[in-house]
N, C-alpha and C. Protein backbone atom coordinates (compact mmCIF):
# COMPACT_ATOMS: atom_id res chain seq x y z
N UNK A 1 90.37 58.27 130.43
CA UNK A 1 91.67 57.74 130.82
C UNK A 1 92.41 58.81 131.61
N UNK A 2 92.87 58.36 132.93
CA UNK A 2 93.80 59.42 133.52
C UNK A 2 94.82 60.00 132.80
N UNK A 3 95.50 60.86 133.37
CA UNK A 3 96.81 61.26 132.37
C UNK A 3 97.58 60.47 134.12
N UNK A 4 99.14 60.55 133.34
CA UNK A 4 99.93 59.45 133.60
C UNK A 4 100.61 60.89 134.99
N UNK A 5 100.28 60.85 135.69
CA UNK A 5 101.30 61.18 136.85
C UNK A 5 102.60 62.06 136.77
N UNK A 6 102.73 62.97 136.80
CA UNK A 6 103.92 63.44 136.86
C UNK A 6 104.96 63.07 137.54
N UNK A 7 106.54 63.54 136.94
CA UNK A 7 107.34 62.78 138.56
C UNK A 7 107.68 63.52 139.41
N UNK A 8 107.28 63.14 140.54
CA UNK A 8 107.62 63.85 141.66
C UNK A 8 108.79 63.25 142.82
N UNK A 9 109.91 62.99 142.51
CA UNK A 9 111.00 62.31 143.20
C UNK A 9 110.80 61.22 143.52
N UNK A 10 110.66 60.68 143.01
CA UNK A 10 110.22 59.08 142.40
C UNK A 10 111.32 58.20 141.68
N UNK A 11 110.51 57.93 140.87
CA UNK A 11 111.82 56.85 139.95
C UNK A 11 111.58 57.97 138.49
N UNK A 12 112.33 58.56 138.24
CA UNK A 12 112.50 59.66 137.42
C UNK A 12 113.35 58.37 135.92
N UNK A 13 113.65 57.54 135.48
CA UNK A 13 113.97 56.50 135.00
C UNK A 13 112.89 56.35 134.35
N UNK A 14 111.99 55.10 135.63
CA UNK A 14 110.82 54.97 134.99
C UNK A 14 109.77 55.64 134.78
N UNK A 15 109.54 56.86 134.75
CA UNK A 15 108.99 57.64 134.28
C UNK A 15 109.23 58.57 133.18
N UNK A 16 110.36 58.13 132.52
CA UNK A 16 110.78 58.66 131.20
C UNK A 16 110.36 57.91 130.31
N UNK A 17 111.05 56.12 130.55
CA UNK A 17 110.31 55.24 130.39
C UNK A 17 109.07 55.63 130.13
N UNK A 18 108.61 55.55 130.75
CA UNK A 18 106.51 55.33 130.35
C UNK A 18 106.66 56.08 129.36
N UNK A 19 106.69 57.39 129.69
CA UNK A 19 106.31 58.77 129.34
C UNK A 19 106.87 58.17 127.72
N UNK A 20 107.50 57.83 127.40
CA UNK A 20 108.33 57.48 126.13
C UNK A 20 107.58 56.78 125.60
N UNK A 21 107.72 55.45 125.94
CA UNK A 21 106.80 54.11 125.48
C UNK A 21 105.29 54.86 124.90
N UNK A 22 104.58 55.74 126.35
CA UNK A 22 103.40 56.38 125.72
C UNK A 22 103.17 57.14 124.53
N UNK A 23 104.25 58.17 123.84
CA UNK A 23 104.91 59.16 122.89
C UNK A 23 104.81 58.34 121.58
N UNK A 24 105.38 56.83 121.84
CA UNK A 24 105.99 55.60 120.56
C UNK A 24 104.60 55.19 120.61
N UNK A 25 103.82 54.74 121.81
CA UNK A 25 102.54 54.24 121.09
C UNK A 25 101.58 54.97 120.33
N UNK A 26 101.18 56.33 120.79
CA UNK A 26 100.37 57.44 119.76
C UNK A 26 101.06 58.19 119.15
N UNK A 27 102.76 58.25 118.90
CA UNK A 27 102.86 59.02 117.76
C UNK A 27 104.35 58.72 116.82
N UNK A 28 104.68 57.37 117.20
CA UNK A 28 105.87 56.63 116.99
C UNK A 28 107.00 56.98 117.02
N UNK A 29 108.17 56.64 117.04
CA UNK A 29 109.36 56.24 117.39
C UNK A 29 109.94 57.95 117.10
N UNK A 30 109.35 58.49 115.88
CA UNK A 30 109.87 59.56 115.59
C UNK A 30 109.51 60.98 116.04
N UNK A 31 108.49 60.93 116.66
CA UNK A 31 107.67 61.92 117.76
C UNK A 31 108.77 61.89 119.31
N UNK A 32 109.74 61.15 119.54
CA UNK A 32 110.22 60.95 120.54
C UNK A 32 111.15 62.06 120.79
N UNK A 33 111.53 62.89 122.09
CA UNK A 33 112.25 63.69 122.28
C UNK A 33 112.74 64.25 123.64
N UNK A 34 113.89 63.83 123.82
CA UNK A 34 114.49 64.24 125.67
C UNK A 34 113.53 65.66 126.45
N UNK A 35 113.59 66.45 125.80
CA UNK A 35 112.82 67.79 125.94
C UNK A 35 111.78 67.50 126.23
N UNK A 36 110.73 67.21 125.34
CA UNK A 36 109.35 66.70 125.69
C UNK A 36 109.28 66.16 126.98
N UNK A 37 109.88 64.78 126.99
CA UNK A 37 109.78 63.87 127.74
C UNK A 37 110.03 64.62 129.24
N UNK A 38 111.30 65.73 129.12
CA UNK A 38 111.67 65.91 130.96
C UNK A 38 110.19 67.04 130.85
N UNK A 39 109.74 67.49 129.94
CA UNK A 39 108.84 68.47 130.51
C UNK A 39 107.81 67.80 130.53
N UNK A 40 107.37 66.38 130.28
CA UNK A 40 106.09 65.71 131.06
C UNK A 40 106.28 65.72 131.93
N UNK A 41 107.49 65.24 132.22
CA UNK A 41 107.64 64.54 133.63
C UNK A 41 107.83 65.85 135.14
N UNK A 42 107.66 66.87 134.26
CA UNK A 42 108.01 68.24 134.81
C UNK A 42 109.44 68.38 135.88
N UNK A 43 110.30 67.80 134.82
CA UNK A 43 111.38 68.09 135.09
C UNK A 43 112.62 69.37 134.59
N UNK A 44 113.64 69.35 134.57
CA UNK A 44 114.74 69.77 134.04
C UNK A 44 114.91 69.55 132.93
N UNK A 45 115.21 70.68 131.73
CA UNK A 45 115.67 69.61 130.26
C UNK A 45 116.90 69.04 130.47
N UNK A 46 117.57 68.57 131.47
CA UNK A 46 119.11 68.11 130.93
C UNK A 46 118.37 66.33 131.93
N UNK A 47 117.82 66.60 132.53
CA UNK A 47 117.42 65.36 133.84
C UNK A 47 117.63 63.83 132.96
N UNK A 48 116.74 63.85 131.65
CA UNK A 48 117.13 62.83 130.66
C UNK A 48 117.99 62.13 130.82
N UNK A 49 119.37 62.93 130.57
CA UNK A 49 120.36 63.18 129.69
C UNK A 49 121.10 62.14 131.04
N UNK A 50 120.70 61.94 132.73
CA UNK A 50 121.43 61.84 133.45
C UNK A 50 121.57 60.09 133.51
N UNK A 51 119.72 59.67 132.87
CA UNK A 51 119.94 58.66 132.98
C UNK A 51 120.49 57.84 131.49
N UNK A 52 119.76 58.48 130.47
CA UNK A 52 120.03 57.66 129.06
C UNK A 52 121.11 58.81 128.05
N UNK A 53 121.79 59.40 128.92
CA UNK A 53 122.74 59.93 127.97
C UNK A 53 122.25 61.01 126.35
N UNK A 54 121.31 60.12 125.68
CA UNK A 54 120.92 60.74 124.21
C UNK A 54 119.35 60.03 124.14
N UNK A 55 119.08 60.39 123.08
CA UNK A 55 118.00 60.20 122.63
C UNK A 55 118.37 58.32 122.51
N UNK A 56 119.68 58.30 121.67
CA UNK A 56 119.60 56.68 121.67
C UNK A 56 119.76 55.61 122.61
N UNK A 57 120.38 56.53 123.49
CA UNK A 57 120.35 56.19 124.71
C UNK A 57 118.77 55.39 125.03
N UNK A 58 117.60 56.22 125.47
CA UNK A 58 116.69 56.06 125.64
C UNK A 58 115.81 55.26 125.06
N UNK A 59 116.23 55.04 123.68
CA UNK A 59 115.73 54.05 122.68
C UNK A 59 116.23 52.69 123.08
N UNK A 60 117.52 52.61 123.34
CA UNK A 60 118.27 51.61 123.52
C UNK A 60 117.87 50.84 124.82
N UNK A 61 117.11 51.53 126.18
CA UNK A 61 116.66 50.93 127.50
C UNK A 61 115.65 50.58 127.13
N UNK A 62 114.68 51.05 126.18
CA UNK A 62 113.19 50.50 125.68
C UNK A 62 113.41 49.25 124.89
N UNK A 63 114.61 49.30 124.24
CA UNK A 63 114.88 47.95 123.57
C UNK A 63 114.99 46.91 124.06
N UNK A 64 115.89 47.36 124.99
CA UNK A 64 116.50 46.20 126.18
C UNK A 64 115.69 45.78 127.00
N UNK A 65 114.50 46.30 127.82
CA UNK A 65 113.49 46.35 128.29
C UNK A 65 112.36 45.55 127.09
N UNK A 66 112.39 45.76 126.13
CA UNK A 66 111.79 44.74 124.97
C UNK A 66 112.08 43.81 124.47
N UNK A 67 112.85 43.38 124.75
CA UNK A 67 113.80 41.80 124.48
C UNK A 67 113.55 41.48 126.10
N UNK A 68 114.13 41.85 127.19
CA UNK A 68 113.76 40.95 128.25
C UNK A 68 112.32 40.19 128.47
N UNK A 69 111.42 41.22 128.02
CA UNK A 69 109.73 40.81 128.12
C UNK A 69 109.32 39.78 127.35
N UNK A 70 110.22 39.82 125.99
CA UNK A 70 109.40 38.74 124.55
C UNK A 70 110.68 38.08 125.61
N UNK A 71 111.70 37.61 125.49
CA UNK A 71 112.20 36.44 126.57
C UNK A 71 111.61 35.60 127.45
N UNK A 72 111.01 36.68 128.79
CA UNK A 72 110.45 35.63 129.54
C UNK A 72 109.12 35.64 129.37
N UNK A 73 108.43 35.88 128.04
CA UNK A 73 107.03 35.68 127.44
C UNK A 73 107.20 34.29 126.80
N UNK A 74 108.68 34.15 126.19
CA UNK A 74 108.89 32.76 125.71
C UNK A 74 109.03 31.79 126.24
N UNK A 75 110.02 31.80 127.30
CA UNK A 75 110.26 31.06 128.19
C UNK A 75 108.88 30.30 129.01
N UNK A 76 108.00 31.46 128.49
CA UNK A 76 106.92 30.51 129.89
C UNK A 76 105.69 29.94 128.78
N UNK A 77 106.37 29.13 127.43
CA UNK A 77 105.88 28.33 126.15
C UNK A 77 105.70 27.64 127.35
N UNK A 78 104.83 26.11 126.71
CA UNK A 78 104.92 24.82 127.12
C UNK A 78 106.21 24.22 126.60
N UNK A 79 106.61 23.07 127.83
CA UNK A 79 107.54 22.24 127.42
C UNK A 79 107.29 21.14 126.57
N UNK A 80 105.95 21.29 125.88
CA UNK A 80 106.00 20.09 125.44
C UNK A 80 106.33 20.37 123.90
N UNK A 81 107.53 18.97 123.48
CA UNK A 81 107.91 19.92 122.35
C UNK A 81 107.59 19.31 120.84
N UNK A 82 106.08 19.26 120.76
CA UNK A 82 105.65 19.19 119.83
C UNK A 82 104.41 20.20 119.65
N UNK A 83 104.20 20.79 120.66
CA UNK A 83 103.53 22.05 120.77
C UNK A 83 104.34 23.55 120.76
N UNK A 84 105.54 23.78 121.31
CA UNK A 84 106.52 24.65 121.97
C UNK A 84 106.63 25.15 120.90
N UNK A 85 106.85 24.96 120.02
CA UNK A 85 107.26 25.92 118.58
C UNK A 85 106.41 26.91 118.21
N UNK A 86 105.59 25.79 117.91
CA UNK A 86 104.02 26.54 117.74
C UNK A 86 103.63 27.68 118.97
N UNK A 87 103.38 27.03 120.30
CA UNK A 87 103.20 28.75 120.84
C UNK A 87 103.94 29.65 121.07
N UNK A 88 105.25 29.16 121.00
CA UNK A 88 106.45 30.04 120.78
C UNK A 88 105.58 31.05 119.95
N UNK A 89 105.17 30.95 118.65
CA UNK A 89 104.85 31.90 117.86
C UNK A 89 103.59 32.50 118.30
N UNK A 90 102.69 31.71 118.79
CA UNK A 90 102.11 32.69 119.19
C UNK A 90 101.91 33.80 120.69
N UNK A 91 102.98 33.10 121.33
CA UNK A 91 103.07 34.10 122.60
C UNK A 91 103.94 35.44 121.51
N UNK A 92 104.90 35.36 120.52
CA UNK A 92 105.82 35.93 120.45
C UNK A 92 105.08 37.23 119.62
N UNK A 93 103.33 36.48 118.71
CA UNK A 93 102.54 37.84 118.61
C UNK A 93 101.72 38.25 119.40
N UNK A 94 101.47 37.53 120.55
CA UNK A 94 100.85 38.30 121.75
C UNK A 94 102.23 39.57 122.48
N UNK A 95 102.98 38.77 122.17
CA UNK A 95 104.08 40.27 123.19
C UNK A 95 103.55 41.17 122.28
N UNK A 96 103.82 41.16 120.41
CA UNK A 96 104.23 42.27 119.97
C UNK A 96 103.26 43.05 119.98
N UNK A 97 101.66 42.64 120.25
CA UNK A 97 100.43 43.22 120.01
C UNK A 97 99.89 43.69 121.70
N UNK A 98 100.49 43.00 122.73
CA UNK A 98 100.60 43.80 123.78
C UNK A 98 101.55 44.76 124.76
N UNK A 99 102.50 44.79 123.58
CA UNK A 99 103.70 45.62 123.92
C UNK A 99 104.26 46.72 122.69
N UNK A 100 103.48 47.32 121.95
CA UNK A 100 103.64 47.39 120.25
C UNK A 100 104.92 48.52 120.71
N UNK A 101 105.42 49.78 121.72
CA UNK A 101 106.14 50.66 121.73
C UNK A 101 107.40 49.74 121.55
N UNK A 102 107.55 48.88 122.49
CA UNK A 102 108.69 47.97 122.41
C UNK A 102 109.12 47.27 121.13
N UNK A 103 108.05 46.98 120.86
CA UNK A 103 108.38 46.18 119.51
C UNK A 103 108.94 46.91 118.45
N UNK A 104 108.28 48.08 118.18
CA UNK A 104 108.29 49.21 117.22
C UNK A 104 110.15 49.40 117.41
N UNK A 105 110.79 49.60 118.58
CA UNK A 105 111.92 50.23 119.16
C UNK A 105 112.70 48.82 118.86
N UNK A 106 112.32 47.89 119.10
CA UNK A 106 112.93 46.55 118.89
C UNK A 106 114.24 46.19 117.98
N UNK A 107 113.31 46.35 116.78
CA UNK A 107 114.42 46.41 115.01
C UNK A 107 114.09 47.22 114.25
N UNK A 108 115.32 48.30 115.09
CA UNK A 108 115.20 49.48 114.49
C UNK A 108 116.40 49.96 114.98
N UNK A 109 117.63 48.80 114.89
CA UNK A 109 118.86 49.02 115.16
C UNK A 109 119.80 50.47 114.88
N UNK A 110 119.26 51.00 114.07
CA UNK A 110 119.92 51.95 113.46
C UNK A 110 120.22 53.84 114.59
N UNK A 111 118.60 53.04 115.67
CA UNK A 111 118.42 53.92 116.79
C UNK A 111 119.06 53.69 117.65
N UNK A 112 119.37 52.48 118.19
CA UNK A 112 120.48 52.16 119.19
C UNK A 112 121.60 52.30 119.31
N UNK A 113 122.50 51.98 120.64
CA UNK A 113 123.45 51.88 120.71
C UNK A 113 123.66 50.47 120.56
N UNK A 114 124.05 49.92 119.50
CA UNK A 114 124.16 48.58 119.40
C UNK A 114 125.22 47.42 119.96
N UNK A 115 126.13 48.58 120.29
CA UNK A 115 127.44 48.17 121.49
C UNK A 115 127.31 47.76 122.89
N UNK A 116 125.79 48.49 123.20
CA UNK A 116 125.40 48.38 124.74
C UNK A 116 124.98 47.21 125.24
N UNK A 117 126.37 46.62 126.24
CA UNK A 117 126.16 45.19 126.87
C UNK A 117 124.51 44.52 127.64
N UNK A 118 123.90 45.64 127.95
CA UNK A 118 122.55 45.34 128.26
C UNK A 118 121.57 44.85 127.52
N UNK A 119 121.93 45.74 126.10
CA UNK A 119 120.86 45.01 124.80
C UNK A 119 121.54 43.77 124.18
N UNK A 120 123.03 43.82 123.89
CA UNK A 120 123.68 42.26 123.35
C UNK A 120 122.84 41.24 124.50
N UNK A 121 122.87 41.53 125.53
CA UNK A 121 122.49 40.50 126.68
C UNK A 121 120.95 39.69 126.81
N UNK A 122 120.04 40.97 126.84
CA UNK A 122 118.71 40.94 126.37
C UNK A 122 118.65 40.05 124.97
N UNK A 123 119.25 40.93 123.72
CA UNK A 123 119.09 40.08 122.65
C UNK A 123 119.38 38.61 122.40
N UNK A 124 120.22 37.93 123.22
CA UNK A 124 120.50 36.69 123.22
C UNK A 124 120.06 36.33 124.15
N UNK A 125 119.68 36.50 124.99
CA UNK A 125 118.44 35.46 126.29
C UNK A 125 116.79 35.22 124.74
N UNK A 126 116.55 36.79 124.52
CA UNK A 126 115.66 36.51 123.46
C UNK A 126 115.79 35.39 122.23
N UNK A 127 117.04 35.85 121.81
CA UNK A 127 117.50 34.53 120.49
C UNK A 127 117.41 33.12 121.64
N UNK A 128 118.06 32.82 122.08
CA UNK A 128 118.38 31.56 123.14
C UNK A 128 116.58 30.68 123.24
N UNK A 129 116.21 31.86 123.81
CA UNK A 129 114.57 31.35 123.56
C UNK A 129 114.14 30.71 122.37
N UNK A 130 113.94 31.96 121.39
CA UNK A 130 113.56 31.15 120.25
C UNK A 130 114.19 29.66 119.42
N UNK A 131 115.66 29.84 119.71
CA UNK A 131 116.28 28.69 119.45
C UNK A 131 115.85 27.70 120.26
N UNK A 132 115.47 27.33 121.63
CA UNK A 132 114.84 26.28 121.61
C UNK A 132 113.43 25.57 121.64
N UNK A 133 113.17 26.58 120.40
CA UNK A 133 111.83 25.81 120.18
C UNK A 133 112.24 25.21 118.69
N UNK A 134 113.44 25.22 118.45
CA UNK A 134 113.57 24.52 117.33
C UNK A 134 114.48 23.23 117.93
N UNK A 135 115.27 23.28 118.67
CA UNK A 135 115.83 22.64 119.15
C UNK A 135 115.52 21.17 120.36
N UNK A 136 114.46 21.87 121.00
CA UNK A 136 113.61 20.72 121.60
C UNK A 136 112.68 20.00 120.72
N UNK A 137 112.30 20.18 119.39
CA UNK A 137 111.99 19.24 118.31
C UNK A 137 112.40 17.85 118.67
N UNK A 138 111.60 16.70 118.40
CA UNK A 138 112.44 15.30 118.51
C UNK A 138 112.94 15.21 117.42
N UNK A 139 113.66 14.12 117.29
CA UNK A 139 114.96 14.33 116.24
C UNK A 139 114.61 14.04 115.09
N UNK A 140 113.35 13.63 114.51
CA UNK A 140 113.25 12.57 113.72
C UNK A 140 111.83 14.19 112.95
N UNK A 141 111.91 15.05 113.47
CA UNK A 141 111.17 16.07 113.08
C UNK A 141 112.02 17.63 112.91
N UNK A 142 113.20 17.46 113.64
CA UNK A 142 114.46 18.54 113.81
C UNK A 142 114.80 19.00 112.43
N UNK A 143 114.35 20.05 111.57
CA UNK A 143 114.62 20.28 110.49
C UNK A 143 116.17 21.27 110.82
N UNK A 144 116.56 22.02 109.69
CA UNK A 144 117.90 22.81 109.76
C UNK A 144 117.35 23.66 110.77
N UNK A 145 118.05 23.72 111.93
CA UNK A 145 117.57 24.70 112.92
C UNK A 145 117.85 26.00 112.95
N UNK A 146 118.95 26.81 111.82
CA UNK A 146 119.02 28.10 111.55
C UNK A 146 118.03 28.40 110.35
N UNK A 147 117.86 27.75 109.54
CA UNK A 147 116.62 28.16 108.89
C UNK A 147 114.60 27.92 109.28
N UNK A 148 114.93 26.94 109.78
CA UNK A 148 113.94 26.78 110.47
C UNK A 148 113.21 27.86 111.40
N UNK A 149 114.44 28.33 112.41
CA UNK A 149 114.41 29.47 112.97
C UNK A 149 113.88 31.01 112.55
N UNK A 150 114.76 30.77 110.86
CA UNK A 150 114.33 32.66 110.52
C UNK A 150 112.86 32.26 110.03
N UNK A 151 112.37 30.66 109.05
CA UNK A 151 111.19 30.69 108.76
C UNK A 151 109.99 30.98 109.85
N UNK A 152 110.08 30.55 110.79
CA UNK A 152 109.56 30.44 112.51
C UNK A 152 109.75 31.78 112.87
N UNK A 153 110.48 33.21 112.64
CA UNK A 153 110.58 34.24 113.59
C UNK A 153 109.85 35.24 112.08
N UNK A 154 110.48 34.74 111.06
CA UNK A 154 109.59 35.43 110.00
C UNK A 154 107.91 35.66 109.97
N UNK A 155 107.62 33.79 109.83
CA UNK A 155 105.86 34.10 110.34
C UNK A 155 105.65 34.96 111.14
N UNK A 156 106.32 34.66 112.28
CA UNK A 156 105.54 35.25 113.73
C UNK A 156 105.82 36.63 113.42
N UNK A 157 107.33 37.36 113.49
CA UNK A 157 106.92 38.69 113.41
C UNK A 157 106.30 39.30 111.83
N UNK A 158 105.99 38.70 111.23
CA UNK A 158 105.64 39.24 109.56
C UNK A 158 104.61 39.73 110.08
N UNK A 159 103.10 38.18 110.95
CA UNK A 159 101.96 38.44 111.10
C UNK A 159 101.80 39.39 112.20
N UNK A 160 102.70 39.57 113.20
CA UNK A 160 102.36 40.34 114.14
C UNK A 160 102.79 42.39 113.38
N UNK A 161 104.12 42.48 112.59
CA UNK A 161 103.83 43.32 112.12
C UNK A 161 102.82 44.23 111.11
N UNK A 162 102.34 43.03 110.62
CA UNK A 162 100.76 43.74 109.66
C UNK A 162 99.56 43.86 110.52
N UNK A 163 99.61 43.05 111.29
CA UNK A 163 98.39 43.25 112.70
C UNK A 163 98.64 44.48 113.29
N UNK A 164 100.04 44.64 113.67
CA UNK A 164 99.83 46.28 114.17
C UNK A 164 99.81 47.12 113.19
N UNK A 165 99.98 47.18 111.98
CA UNK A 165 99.92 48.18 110.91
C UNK A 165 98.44 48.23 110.29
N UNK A 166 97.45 47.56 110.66
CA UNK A 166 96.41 47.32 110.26
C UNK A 166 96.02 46.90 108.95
N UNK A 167 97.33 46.33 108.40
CA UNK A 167 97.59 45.54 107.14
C UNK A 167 96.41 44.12 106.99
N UNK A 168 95.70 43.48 108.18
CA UNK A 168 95.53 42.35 107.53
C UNK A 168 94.07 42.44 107.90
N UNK A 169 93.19 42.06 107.15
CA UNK A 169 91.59 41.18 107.85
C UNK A 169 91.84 40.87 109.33
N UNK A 170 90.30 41.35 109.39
CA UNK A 170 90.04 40.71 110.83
C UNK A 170 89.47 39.08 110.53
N UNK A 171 89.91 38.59 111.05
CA UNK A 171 89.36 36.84 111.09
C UNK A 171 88.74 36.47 111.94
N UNK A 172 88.99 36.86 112.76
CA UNK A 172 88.61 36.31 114.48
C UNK A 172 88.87 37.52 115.24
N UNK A 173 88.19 37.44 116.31
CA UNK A 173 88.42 38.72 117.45
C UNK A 173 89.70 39.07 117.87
N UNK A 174 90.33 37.04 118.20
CA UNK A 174 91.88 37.64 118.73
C UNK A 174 92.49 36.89 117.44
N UNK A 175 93.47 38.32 117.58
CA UNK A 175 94.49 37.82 116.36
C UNK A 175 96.13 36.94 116.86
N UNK A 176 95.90 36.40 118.02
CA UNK A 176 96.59 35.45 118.51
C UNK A 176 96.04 33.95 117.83
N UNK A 177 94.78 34.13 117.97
CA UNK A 177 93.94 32.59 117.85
C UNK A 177 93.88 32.59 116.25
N UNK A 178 94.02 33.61 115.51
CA UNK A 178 94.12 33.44 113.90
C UNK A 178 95.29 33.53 113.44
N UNK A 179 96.73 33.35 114.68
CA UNK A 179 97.70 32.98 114.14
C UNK A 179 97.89 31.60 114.26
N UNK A 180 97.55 31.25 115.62
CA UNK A 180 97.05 29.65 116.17
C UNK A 180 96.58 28.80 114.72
N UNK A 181 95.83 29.28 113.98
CA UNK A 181 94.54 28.55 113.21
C UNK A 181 95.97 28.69 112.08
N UNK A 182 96.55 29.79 111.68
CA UNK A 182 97.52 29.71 110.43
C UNK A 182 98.19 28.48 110.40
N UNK A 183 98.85 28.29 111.37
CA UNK A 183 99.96 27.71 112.48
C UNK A 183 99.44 26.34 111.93
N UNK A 184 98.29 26.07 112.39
CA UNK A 184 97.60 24.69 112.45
C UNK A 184 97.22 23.99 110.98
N UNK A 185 97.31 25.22 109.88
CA UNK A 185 97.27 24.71 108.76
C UNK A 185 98.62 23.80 108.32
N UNK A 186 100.09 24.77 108.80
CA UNK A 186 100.84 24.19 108.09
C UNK A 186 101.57 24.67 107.15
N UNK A 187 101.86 25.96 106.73
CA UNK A 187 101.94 26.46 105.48
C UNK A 187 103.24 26.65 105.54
N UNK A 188 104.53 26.33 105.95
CA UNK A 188 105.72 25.62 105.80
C UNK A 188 106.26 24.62 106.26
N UNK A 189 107.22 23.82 105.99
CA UNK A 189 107.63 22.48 106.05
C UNK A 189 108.42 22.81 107.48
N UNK A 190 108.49 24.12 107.44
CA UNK A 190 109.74 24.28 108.56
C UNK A 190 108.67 24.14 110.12
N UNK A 191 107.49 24.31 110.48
CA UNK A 191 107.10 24.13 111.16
C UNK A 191 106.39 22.65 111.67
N UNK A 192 106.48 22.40 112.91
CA UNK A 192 105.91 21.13 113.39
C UNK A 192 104.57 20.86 113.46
């Protein structure tokens, strides 16, 4: 595997970015550090600081940047809405299993700036999504749509968080298609 490019007057942003995301995927959220990061990028130690302010800073654009992606990962469900729920959940463990830095940074509010109009914004295009896969339900199948919802975001991220923790059996090769197969059993009322 190459190593990732240094920055050379470029997009010094997204290359903190990476450089970060890369840090959270082999050594998680808590391995993360402005210092490190400007001296991958063989920069300045303050250069960070110009675009994300702090460390939470930086957490907080990976977040925001992680809610826009599971968004328009949702958005592009089928409309059909006796299916839509259902892959709702499973596009929503394909993001987390092909995006795991993001996810990891996701809910883990306590790192953010939780004030920052970019992530409120992100986070509700994301909620907005998931709400209508409960919501395009026909009516006569429309269970309570706020509980419905946490049962529906519970599965999906429960199974996608033990898949990345290496918590569960392998079942099948892709662990999209052995959430598919869960899905298809049925194992709450809250799903269609």
């Amino acid at each position: 595997m190459a190593a990732t490019p240094a920055y050379h007057h470029g997009d010094l942003r997204r290359a903190i970015l990476c450089a970060a995301l890369k840090v959270i995927r082999s050594d998680g959220v808590a391995a993360i550090s402005l210092r490190d990061l400007a001296r991958r990028a063989e920069v300045s130690h303050a250069a960070p600081a110009h675009h994300f302010r702090d460390k939470a800073g930086l957490l907080t654009a990976i977040a925001t940047e992680g809610y826009e992606l599971l968004a328009t990962t949702l958005e592009s469900s089928p409309t059909d809405a006796t299916h839509q729920l259902r892959e709702m959940g499973v596009r929503y463990v394909e993001f987390a299993l092909g995006h795991p830095a993001h996810f990891e940074v996701m809910f883990q509010p306590q790192l953010l700036h939780g004030e920052d109009p970019e992530l409120a914004a992100a986070k509700e295009r994301a909620a907005r999504a998931l709400r209508s896969g409960i919501e395009d339900l026909p009516a006569g199948r429309r269970p309570d749509a706020r509980r419905a919802g946490l049962a529906a975001w519970s599965l999906a991220h429960g199974f996608a968080t033990l898949q990345l923790s290496g918590s569960l059996p392998a079942l099948d090769d892709d662990p999209a298609e052995t959430f598919r197969a869960i899905l298809a059993d049925r194992p709450t009322t809250y799903l269609p």
